[in-house]
Protein backbone atom coordinates (compact mmCIF):
# COMPACT_ATOMS: atom_id res chain seq x y z
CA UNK A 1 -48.28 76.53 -143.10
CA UNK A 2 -45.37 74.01 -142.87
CA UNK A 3 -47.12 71.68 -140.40
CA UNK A 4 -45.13 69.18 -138.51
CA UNK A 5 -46.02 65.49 -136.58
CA UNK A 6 -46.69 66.09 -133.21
CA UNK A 7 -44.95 64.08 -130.75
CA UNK A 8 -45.70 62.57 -127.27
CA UNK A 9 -44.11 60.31 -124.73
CA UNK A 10 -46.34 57.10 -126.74
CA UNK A 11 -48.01 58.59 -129.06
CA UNK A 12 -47.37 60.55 -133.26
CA UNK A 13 -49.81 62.89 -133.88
CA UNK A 14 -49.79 62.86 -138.16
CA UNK A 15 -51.84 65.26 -140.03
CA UNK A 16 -53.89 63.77 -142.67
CA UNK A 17 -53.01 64.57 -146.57
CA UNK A 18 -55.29 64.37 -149.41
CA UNK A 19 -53.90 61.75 -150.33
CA UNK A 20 -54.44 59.69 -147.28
CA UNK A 21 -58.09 60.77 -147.63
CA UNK A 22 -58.51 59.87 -150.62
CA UNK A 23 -56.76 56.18 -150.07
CA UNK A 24 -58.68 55.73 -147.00
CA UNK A 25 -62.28 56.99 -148.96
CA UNK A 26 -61.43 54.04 -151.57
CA UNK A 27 -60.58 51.38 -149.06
CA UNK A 28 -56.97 50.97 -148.94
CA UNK A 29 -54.47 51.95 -146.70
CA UNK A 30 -51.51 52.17 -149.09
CA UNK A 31 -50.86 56.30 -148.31
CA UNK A 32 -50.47 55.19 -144.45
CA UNK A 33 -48.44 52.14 -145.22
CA UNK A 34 -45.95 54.09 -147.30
CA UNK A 35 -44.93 56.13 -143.77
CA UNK A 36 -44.25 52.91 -142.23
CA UNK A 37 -47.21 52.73 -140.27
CA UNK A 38 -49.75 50.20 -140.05
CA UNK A 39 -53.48 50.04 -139.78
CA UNK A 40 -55.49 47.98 -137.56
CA UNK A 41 -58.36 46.03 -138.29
CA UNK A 42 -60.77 48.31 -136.09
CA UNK A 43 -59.50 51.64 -137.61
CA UNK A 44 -60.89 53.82 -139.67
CA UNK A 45 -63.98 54.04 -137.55
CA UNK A 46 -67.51 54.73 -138.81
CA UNK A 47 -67.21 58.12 -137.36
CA UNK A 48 -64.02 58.56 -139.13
CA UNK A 49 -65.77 56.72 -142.33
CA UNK A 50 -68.05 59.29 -141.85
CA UNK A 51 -66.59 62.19 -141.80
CA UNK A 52 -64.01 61.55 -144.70
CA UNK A 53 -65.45 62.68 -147.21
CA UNK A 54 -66.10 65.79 -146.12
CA UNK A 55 -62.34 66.42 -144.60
CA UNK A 56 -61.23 65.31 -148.32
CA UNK A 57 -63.19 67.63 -150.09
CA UNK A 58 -61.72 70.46 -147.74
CA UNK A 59 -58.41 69.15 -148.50
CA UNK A 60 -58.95 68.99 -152.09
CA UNK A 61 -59.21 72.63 -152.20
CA UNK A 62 -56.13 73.61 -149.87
CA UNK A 63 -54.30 70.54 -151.07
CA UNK A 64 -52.37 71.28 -147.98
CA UNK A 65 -53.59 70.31 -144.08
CA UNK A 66 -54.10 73.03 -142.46
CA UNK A 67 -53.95 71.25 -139.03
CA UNK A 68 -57.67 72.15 -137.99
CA UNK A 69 -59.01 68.52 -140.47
CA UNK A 70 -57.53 65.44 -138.37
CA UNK A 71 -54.98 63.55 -136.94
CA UNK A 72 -53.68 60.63 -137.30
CA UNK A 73 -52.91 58.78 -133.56
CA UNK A 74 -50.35 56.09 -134.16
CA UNK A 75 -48.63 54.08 -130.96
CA UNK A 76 -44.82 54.76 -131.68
CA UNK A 77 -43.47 51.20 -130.31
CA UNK A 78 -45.46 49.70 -132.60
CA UNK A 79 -45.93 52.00 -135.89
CA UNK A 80 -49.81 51.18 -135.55
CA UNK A 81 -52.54 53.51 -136.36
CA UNK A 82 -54.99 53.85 -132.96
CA UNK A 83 -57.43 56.09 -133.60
CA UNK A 84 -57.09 59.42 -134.98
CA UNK A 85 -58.59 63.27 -133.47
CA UNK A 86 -59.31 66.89 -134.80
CA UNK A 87 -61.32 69.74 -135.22
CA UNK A 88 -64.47 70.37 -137.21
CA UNK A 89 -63.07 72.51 -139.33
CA UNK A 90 -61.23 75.84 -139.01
CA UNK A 91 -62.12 78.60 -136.49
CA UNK A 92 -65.39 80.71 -136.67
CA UNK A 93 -65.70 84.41 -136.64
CA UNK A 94 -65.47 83.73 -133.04
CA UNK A 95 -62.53 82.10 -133.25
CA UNK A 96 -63.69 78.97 -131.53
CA UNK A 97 -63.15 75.14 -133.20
CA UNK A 98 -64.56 71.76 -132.00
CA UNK A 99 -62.15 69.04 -131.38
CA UNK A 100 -63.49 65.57 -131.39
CA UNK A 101 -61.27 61.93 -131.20
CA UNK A 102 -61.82 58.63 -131.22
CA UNK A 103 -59.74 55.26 -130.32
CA UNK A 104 -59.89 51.32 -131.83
CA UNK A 105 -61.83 49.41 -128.83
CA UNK A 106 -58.80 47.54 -128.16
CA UNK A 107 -56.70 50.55 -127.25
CA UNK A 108 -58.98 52.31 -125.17
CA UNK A 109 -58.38 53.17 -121.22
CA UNK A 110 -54.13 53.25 -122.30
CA UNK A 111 -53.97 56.74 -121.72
CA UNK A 112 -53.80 57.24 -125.53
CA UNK A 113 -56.77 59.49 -125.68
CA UNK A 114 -55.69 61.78 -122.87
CA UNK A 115 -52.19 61.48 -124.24
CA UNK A 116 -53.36 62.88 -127.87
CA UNK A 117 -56.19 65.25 -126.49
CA UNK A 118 -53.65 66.85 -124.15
CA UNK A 119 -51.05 67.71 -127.44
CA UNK A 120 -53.93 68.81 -129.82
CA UNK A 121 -55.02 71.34 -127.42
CA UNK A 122 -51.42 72.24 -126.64
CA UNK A 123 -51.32 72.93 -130.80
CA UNK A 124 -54.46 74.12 -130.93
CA UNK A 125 -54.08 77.33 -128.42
CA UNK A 126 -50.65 77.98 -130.13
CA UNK A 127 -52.33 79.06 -133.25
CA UNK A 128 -53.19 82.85 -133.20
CA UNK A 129 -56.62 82.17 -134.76
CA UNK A 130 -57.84 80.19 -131.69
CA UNK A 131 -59.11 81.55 -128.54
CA UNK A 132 -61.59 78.81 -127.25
CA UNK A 133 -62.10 74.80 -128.01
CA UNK A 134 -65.51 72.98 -127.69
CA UNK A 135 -66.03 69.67 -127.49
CA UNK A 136 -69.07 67.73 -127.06
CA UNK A 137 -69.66 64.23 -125.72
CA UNK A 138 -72.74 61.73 -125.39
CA UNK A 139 -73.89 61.88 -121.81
CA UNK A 140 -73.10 58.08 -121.11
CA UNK A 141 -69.79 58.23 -122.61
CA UNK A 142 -68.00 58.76 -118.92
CA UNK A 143 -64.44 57.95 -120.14
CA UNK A 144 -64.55 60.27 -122.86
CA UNK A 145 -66.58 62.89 -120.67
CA UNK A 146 -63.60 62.28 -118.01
CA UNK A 147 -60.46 62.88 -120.53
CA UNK A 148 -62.12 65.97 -121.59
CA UNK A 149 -62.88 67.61 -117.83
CA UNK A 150 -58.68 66.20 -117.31
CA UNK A 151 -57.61 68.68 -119.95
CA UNK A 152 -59.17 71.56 -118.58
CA UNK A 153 -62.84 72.00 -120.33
CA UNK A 154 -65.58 73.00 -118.66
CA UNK A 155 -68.78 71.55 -119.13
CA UNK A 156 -71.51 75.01 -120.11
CA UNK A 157 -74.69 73.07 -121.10
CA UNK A 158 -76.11 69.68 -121.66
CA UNK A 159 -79.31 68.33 -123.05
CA UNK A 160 -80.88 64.99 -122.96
CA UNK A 161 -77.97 63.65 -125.03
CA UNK A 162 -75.31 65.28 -124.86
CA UNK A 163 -72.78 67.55 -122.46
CA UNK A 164 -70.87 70.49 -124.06
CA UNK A 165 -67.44 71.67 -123.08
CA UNK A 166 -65.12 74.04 -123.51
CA UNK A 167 -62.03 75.61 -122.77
CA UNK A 168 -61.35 79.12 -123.21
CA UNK A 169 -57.65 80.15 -124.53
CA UNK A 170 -57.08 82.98 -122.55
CA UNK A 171 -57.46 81.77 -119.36
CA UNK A 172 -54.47 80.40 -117.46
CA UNK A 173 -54.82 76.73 -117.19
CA UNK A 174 -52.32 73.45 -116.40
CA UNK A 175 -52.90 69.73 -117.77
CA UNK A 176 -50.81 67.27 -116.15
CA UNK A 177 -48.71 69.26 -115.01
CA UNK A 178 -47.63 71.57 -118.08
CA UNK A 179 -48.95 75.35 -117.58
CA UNK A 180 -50.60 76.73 -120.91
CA UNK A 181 -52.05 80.68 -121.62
CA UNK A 182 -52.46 82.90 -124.11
């Protein structure tokens, strides 16, 4: 798969390489740099600290992103990285994935979350091998809980933590404006 930045109104949507993994894993930032885009202080996140090394052992197999690791979110007026979003991995047998993202502090309430959230899906149900995406978001996290209900997903449980979502592919739905289907 010859996968391609996405592109919004604000916002690139970059796909992240091995070898931005594996910069990022041994605390530099050169990979990113050599696109002409720059980090900020706040970024990578713990929860993108966290999950590295499991996205760059994936990618160390493939070699190649297949679009369904993460995503680089980088402001284009400014080249900056802020924040990045993705899936948990490829579709099941069910062909459902989990998309999670996350913003620097200083960025958040911009739109940017919506912004990216809104393309990823729009990528997501164009693959053949996707039907439904879940999402799942800490209970007190309202603004996060709020972009996710904007794009479409449904909430179909919650516990004493957390509220699940989902949106289901086949289903006619509109974000912002912009109709989507199967």
């Amino acid at each position: 798969m010859d996968l391609k930045n996405i592109l919004t109104d604000r916002l690139i949507l970059i796909p992240v390489t091995f070898e931005i993994t594996n910069s990022l894993l041994d605390g530099s930032s050169n990979e990113i740099e050599k696109l002409g885009i720059k980090t900020d202080e706040q970024w990578p996140t713990k929860d993108t600290m966290d999950i590295l090394p499991i996205v760059n052992k994936s990618l160390e197999k493939d070699r190649i992103p297949t679009g369904f690791e993460f995503w680089i979110i980088v402001k284009k007026d400014t080249m900056q990285v802020v924040g990045d979003i993705g899936f948990h991995g490829k579709p099941n047998e069910k062909s459902e994935v989990e998309v999670g993202f996350g913003l620097v502090e200083h960025e958040r309430r911009n739109g940017f979350g919506f912004e990216a959230l809104k393309a990823i899906i729009n990528w997501a149900i164009s693959q053949d091998s996707v039907k439904i995406i879940k999402a799942d978001c800490l209970i007190n996290n309202t603004p996060s809980a709020r972009i996710l209900e904007k794009v479409g997903m449904k909430e179909f449980n919650r516990d004493q933590n957390l509220i699940y979502l989902y949106l289901q592919k086949k289903t006619p739905f509109s974000v912002d404006g912009d109709e989507f289907c199967c």
